[in-house]
PDB file of N, CA and C in Angstrom:
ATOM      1  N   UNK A   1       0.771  -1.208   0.000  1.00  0.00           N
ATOM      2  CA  UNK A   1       0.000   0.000   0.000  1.00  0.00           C
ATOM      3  C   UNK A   1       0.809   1.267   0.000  1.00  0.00           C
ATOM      4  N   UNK A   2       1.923   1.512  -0.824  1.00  0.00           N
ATOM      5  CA  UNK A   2       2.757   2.679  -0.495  1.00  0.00           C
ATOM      6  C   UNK A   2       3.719   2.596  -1.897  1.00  0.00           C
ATOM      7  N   UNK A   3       3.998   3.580  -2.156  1.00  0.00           N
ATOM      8  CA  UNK A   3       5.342   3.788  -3.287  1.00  0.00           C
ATOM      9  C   UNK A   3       6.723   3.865  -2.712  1.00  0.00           C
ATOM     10  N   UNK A   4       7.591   3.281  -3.362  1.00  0.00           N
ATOM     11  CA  UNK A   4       9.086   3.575  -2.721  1.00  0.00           C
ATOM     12  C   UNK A   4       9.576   4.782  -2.871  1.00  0.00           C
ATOM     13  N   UNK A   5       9.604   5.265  -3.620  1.00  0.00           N
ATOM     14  CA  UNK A   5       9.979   6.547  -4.046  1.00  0.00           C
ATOM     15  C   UNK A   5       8.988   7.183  -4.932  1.00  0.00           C
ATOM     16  N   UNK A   6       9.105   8.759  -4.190  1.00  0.00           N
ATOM     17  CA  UNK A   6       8.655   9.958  -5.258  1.00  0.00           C
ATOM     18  C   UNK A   6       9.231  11.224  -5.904  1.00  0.00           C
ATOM     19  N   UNK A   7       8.936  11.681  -6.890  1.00  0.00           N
ATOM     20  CA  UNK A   7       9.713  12.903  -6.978  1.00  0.00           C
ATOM     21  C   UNK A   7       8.984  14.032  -7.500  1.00  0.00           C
ATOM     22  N   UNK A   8       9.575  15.036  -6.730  1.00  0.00           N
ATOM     23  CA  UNK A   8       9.166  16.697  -6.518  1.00  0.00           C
ATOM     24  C   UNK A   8       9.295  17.509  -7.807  1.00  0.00           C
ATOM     25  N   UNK A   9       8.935  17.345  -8.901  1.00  0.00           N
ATOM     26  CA  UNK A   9       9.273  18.168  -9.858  1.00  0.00           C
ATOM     27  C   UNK A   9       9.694  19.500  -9.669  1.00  0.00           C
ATOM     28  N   UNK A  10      11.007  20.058 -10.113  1.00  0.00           N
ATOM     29  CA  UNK A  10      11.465  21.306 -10.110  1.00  0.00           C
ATOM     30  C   UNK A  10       9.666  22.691 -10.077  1.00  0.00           C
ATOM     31  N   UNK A  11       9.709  23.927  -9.776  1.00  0.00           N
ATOM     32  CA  UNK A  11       8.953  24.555  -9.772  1.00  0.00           C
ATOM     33  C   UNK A  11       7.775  24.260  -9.057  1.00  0.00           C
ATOM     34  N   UNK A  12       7.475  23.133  -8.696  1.00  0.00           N
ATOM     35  CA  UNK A  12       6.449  23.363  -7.870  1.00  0.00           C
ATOM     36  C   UNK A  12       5.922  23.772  -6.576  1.00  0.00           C
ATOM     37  N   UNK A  13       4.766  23.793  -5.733  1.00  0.00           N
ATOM     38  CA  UNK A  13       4.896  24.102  -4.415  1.00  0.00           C
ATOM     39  C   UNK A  13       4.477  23.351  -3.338  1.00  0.00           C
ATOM     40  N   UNK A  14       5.269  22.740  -2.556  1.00  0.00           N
ATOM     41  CA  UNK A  14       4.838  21.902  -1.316  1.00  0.00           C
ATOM     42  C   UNK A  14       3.980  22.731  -0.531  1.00  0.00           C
ATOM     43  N   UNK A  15       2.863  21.761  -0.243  1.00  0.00           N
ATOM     44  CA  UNK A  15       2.124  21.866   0.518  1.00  0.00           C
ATOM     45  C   UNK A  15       1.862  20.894   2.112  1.00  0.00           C
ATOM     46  N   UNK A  16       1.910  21.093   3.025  1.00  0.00           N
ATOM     47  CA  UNK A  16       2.333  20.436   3.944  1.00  0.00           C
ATOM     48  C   UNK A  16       0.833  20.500   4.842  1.00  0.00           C
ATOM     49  N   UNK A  17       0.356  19.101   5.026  1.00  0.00           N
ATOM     50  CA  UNK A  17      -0.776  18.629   6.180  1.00  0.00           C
ATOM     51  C   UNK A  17       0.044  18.431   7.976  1.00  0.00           C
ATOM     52  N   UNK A  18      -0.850  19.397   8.340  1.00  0.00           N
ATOM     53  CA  UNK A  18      -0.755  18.593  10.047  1.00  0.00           C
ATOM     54  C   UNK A  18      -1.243  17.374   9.993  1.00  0.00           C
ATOM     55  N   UNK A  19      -0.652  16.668  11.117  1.00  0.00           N
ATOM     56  CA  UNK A  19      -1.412  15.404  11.669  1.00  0.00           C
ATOM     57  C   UNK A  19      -3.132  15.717  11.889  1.00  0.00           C
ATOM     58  N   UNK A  20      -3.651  14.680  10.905  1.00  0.00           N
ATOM     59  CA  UNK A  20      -4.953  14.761  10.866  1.00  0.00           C
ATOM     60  C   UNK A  20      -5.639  13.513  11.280  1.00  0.00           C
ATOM     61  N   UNK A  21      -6.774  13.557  11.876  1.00  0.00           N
ATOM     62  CA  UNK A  21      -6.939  12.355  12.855  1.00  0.00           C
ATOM     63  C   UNK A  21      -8.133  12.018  12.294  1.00  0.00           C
ATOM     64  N   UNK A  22      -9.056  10.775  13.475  1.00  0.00           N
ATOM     65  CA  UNK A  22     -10.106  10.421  12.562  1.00  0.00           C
ATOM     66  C   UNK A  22     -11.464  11.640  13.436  1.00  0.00           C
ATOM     67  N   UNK A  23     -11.578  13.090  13.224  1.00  0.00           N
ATOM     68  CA  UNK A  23     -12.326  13.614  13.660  1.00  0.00           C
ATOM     69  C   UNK A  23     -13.597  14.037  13.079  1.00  0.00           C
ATOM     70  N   UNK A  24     -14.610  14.718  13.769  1.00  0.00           N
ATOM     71  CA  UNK A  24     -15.573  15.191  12.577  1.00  0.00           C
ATOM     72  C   UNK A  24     -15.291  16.539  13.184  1.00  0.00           C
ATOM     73  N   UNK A  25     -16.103  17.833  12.187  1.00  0.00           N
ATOM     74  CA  UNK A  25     -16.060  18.921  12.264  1.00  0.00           C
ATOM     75  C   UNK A  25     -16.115  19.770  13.356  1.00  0.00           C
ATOM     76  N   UNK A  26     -16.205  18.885  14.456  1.00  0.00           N
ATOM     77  CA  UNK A  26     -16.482  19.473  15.688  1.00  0.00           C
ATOM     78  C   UNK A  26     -14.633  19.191  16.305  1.00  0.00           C
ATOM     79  N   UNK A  27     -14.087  18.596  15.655  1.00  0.00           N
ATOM     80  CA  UNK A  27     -12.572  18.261  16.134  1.00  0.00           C
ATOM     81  C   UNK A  27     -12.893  16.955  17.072  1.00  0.00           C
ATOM     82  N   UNK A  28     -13.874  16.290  17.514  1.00  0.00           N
ATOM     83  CA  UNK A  28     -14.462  15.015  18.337  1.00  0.00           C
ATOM     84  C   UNK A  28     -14.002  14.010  17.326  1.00  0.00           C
ATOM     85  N   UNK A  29     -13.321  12.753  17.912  1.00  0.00           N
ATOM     86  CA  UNK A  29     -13.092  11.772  17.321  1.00  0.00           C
ATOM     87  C   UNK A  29     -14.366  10.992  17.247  1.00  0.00           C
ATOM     88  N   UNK A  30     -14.722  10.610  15.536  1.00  0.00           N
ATOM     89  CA  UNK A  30     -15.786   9.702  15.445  1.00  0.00           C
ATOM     90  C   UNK A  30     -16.414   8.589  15.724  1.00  0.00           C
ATOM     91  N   UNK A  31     -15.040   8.112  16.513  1.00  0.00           N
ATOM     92  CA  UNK A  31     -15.373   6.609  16.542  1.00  0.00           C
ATOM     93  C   UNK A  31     -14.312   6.136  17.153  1.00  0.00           C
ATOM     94  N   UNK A  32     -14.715   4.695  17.855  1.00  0.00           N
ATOM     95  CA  UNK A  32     -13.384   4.227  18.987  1.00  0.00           C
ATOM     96  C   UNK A  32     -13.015   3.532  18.281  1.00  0.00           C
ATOM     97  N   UNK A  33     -13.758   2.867  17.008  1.00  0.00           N
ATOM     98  CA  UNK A  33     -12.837   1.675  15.777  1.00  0.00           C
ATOM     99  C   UNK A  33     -12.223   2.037  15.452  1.00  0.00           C
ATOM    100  N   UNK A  34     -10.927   1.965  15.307  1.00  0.00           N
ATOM    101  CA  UNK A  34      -9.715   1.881  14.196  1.00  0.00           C
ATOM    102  C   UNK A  34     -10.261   2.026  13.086  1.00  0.00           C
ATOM    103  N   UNK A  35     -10.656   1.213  12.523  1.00  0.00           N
ATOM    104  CA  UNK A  35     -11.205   1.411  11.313  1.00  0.00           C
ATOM    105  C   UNK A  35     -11.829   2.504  10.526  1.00  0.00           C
ATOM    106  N   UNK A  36     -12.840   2.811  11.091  1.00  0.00           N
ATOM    107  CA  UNK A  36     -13.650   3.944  11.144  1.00  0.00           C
ATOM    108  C   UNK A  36     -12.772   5.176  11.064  1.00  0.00           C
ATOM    109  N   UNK A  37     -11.515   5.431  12.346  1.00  0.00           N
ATOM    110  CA  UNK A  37     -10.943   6.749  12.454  1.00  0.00           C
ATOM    111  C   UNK A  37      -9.585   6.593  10.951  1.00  0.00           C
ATOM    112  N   UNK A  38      -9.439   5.393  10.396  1.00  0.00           N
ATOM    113  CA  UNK A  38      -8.506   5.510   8.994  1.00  0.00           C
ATOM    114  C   UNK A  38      -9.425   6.166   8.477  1.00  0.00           C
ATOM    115  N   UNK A  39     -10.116   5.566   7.973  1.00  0.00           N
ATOM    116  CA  UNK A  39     -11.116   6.331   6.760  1.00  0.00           C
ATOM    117  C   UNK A  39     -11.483   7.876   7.203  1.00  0.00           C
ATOM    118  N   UNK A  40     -12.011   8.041   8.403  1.00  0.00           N
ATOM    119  CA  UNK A  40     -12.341   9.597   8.649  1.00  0.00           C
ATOM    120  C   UNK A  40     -11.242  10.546   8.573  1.00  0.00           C
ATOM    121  N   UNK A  41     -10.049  10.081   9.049  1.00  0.00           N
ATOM    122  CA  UNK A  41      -8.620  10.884   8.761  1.00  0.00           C
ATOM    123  C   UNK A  41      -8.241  11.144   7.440  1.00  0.00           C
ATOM    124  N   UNK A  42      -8.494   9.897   6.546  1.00  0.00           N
ATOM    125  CA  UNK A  42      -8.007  10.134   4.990  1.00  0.00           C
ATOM    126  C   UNK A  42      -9.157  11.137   4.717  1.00  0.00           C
ATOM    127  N   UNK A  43     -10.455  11.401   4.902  1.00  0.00           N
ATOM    128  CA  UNK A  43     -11.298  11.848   4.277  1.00  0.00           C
ATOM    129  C   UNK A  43     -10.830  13.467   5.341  1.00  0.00           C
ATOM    130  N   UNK A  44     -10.448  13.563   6.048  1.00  0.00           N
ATOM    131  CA  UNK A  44      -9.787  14.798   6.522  1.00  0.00           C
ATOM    132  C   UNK A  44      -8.796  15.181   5.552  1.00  0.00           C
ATOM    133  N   UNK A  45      -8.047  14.323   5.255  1.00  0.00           N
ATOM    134  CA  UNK A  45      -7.013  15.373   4.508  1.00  0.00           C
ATOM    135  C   UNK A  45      -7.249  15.342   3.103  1.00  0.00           C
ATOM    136  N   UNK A  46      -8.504  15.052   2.746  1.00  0.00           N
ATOM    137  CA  UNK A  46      -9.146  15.409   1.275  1.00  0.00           C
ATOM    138  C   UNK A  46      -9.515  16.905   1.705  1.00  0.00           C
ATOM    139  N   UNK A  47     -10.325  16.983   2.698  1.00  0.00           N
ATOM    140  CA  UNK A  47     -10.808  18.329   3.371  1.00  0.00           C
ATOM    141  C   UNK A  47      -9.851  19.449   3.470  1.00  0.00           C
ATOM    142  N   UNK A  48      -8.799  18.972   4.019  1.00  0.00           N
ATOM    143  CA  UNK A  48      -7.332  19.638   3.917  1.00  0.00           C
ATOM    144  C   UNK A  48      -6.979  20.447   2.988  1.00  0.00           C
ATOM    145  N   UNK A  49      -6.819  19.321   2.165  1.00  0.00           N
ATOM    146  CA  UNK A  49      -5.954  20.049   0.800  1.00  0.00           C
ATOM    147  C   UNK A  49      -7.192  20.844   0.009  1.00  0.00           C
ATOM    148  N   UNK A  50      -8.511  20.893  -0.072  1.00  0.00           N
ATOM    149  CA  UNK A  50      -9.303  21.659  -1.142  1.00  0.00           C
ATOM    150  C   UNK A  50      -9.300  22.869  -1.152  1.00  0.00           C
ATOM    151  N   UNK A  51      -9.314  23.841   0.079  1.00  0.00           N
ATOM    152  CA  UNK A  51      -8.801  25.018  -0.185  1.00  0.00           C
ATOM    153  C   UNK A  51      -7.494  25.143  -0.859  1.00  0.00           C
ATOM    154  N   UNK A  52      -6.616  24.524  -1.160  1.00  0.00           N
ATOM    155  CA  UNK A  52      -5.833  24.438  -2.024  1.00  0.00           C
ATOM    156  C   UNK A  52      -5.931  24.486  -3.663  1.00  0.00           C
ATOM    157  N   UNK A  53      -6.614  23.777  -3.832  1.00  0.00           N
ATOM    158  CA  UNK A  53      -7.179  23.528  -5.116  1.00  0.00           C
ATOM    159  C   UNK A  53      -6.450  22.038  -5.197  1.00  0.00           C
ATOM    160  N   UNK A  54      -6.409  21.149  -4.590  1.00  0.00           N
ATOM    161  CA  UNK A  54      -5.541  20.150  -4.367  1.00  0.00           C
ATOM    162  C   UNK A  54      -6.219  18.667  -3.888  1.00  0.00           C
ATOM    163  N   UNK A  55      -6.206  17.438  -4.372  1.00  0.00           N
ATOM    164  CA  UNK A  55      -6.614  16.637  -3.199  1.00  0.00           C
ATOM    165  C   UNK A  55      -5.922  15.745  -3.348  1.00  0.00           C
ATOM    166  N   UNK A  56      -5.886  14.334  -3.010  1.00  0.00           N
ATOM    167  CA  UNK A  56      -5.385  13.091  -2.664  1.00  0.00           C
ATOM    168  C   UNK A  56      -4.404  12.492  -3.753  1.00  0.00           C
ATOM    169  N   UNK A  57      -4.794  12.991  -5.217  1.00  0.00           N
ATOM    170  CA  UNK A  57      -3.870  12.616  -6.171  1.00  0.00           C
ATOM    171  C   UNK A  57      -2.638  13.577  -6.066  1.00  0.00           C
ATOM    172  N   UNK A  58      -2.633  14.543  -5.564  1.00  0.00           N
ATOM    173  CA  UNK A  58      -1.596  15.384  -5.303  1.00  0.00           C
ATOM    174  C   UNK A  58      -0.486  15.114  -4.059  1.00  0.00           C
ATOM    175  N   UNK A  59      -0.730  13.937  -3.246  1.00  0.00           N
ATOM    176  CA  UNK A  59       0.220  13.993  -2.401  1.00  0.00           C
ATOM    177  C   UNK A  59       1.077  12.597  -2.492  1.00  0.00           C
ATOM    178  N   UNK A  60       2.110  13.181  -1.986  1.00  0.00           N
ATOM    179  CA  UNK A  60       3.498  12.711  -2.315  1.00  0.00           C
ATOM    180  C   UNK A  60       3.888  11.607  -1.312  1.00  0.00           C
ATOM    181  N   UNK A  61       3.693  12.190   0.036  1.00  0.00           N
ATOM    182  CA  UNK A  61       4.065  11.312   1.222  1.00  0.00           C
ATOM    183  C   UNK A  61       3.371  11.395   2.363  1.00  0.00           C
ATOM    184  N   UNK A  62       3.109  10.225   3.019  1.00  0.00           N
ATOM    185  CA  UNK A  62       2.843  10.118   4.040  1.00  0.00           C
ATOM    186  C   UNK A  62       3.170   9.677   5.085  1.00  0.00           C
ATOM    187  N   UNK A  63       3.402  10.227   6.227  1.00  0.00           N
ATOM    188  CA  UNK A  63       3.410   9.706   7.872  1.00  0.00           C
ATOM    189  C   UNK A  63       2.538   9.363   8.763  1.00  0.00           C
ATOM    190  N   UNK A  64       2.401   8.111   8.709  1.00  0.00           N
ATOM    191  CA  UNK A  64       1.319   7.263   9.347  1.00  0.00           C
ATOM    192  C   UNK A  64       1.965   7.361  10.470  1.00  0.00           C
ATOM    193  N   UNK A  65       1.163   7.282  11.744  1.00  0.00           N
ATOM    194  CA  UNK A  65       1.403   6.913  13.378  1.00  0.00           C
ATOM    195  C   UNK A  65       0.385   6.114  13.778  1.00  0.00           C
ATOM    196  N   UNK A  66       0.371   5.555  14.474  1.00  0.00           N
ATOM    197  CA  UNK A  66      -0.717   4.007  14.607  1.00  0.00           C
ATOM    198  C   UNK A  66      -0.292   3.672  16.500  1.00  0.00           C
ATOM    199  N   UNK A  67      -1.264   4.005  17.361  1.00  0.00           N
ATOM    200  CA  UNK A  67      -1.490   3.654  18.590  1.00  0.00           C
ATOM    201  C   UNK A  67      -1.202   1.992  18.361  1.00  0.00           C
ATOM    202  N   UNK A  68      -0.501   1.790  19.135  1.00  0.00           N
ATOM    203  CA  UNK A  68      -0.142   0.050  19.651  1.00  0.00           C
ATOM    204  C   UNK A  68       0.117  -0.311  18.807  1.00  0.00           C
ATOM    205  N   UNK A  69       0.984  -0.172  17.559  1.00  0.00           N
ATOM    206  CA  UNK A  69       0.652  -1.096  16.065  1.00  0.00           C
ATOM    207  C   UNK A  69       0.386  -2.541  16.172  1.00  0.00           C
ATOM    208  N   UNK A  70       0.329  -3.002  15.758  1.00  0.00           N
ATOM    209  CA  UNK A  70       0.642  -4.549  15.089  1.00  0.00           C
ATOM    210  C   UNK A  70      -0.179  -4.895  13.904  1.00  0.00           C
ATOM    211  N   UNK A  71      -0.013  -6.242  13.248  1.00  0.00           N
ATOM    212  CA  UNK A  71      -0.554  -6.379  11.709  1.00  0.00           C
ATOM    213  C   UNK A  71      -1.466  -6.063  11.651  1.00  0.00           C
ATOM    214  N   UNK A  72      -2.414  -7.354  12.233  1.00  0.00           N
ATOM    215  CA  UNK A  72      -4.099  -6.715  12.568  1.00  0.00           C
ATOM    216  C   UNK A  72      -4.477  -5.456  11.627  1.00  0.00           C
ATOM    217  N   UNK A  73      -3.589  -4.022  12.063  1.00  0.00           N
ATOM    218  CA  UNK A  73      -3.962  -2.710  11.524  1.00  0.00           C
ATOM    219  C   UNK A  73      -3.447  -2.428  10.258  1.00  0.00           C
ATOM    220  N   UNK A  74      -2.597  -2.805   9.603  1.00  0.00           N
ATOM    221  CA  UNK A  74      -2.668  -3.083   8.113  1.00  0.00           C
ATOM    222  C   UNK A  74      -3.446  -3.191   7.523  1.00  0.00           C
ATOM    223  N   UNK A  75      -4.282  -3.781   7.502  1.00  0.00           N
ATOM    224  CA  UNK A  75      -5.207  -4.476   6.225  1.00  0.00           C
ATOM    225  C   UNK A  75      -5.866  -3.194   6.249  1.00  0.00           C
ATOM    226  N   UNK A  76      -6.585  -2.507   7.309  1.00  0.00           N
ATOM    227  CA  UNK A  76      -7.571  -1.085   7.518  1.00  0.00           C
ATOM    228  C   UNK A  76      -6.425   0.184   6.946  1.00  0.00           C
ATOM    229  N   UNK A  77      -5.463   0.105   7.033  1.00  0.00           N
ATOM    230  CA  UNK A  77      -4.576   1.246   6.327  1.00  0.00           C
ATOM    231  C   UNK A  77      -4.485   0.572   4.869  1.00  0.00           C
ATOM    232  N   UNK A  78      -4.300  -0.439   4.665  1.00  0.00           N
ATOM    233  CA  UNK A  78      -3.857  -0.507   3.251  1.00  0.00           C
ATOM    234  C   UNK A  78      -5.418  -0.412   2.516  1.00  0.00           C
ATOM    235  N   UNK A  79      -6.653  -1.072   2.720  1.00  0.00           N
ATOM    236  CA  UNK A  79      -8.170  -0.284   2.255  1.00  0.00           C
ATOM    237  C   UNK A  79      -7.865   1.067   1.716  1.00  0.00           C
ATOM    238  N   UNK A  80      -7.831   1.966   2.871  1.00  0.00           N
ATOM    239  CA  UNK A  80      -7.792   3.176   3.075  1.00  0.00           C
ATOM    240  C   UNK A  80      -7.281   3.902   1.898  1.00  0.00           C
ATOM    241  N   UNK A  81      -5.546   3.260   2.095  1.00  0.00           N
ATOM    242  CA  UNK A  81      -4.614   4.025   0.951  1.00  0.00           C
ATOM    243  C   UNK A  81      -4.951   3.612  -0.233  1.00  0.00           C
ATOM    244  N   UNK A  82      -5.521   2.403  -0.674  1.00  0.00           N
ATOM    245  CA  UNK A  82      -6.191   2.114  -2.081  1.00  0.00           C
ATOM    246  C   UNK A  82      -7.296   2.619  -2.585  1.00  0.00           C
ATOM    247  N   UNK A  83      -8.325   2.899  -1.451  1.00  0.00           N
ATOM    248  CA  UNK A  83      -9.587   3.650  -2.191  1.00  0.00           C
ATOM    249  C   UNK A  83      -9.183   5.012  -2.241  1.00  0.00           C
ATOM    250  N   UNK A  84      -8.031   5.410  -1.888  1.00  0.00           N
ATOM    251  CA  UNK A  84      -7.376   6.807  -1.802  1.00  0.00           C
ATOM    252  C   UNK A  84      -6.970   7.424  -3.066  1.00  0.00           C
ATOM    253  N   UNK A  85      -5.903   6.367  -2.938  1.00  0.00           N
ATOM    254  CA  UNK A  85      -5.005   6.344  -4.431  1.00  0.00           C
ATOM    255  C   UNK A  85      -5.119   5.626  -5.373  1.00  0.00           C
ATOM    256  N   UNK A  86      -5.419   4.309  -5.399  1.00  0.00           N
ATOM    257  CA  UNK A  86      -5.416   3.142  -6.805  1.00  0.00           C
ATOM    258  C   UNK A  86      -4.672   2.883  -6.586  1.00  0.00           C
ATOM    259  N   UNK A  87      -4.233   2.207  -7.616  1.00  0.00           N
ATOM    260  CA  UNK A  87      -2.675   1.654  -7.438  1.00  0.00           C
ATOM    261  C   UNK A  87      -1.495   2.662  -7.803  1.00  0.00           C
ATOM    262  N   UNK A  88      -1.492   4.136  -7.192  1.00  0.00           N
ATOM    263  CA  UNK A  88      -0.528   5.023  -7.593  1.00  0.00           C
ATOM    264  C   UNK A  88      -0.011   5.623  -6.257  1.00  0.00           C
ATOM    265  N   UNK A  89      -0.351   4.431  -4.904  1.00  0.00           N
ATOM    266  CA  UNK A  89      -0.188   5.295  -3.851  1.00  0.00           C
ATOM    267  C   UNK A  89       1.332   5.872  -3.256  1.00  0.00           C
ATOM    268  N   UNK A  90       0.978   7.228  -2.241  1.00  0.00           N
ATOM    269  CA  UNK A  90       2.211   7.891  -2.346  1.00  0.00           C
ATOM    270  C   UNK A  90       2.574   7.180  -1.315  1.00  0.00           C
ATOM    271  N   UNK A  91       4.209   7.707  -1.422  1.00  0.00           N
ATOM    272  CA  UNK A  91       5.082   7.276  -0.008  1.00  0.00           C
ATOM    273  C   UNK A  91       4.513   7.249   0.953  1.00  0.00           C
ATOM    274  N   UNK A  92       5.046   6.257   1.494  1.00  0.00           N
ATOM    275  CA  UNK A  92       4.165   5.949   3.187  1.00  0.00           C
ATOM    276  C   UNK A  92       5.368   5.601   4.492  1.00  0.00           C
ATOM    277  N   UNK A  93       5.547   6.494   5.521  1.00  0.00           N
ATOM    278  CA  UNK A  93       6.178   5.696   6.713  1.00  0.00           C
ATOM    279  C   UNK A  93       4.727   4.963   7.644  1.00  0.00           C
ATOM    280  N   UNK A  94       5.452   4.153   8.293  1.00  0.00           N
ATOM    281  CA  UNK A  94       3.753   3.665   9.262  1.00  0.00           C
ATOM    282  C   UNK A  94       5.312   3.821  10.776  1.00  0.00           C
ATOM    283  N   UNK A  95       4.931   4.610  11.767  1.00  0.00           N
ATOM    284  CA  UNK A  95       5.704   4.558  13.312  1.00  0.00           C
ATOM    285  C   UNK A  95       4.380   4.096  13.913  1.00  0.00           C
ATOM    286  N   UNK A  96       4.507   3.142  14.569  1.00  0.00           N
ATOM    287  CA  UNK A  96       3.934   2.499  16.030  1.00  0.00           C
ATOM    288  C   UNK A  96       4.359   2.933  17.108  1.00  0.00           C
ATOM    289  N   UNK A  97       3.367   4.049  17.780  1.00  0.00           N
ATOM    290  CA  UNK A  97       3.610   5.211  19.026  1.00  0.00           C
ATOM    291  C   UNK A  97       2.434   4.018  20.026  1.00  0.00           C
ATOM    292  N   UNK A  98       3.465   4.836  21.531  1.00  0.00           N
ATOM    293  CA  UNK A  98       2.263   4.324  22.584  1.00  0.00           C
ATOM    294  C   UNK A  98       1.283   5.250  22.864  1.00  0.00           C
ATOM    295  N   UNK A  99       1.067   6.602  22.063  1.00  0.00           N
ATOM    296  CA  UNK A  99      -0.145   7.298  22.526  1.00  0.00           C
ATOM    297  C   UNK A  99      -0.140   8.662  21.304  1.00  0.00           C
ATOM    298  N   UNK A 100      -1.133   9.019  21.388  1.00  0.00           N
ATOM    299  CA  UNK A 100      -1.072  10.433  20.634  1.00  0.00           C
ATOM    300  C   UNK A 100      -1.549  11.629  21.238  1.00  0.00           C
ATOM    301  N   UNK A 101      -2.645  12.293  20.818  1.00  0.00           N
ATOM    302  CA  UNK A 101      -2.778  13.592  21.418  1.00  0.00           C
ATOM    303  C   UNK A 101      -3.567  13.598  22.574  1.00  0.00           C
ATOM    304  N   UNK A 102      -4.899  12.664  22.541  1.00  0.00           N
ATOM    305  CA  UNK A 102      -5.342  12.326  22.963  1.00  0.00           C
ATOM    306  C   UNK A 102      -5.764  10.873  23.135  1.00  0.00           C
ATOM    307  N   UNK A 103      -6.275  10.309  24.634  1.00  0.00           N
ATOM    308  CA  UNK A 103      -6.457   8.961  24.609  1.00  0.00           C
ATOM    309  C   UNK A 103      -7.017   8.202  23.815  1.00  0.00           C
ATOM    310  N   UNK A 104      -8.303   9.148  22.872  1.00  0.00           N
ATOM    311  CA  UNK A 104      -8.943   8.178  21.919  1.00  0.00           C
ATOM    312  C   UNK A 104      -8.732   8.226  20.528  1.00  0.00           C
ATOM    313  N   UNK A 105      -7.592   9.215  20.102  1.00  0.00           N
ATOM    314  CA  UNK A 105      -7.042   9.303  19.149  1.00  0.00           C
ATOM    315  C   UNK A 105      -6.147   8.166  18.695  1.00  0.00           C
ATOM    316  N   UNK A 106      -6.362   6.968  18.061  1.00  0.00           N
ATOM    317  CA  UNK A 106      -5.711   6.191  17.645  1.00  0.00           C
ATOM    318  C   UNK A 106      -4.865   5.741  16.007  1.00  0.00           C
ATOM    319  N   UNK A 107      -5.194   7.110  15.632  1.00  0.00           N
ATOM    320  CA  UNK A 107      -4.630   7.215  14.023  1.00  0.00           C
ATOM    321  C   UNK A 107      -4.300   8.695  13.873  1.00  0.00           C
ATOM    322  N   UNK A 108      -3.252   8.652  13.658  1.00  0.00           N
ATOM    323  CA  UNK A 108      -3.060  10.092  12.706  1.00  0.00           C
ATOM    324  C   UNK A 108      -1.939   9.606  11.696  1.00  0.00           C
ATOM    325  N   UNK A 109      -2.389  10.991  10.470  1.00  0.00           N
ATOM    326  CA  UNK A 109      -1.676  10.823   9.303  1.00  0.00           C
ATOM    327  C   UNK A 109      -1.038  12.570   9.188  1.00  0.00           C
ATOM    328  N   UNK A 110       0.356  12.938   8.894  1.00  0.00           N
ATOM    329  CA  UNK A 110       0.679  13.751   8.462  1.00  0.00           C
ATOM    330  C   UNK A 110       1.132  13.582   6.809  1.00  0.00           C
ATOM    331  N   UNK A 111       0.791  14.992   5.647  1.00  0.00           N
ATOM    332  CA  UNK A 111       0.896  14.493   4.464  1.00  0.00           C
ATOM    333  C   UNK A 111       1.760  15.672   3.728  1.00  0.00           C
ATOM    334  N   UNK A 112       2.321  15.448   2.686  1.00  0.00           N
ATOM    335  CA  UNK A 112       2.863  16.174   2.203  1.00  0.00           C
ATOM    336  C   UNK A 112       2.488  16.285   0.531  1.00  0.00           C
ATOM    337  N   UNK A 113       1.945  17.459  -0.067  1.00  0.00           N
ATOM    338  CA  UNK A 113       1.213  17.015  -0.996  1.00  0.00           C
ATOM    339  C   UNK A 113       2.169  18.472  -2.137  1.00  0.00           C
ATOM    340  N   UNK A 114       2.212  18.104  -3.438  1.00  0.00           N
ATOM    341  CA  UNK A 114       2.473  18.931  -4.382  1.00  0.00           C
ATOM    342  C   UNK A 114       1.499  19.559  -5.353  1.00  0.00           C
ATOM    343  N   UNK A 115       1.736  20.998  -5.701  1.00  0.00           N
ATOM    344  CA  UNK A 115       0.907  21.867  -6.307  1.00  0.00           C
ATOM    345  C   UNK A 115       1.710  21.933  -7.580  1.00  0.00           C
ATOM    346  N   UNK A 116       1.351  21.389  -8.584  1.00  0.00           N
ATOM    347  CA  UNK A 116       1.735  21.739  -9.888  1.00  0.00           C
ATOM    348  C   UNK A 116       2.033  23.395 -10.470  1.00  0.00           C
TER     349      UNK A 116
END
């Protein structure tokens, strides 16, 4: 679910995502599933980038963080990054942290996306 490498074409402009979690508009996490908070996070940083003029085909890399990892949580990130991307998905780190911002925050993604 990830590309090995990407590249930045000369002239363009990085655009850089905070860690975006699985929240709804109220900043409240949606849901205590894992599952649930991948998908609401990716669909955050669609939200992200549109004032940009920008969305999901535009980004380059990602930094996954994953409360407690283990495999189990793969299969729900790799969904995620495929209905995201297709088969063109961008760079991916995945770090397995013991906590994030908050206790029920169990996913965040920081992204790094390019503006043609």
């Amino acid at each position: 679910g990830y590309s090995h490498t990407a590249a930045v074409p000369a002239g363009t402009e990085l655009v850089l995502i905070a860690g975006q979690y699985g929240s709804g508009p109220d900043g409240a996490v949606v849901s205590t599933d894992f599952t649930e908070q991948v998908k609401q996070t990716f669909r955050n940083i669609g939200t992200a980038l549109a004032p940009h003029g920008l969305d999901l085909s535009h980004v380059v890399q990602l930094r996954t963080y994953v409360v407690h990892h283990d495999v189990s949580k793969l299969g729900p990130i790799a969904a995620a990054v495929q209905e995201g991307w297709g088969t063109n998905p961008p760079t991916q780190t995945l770090i397995g942290v013991a906590s994030l911002a908050t206790p029920d925050v169990l996913f965040e993604v920081e992204a790094l996306a390019v503006r043609p």
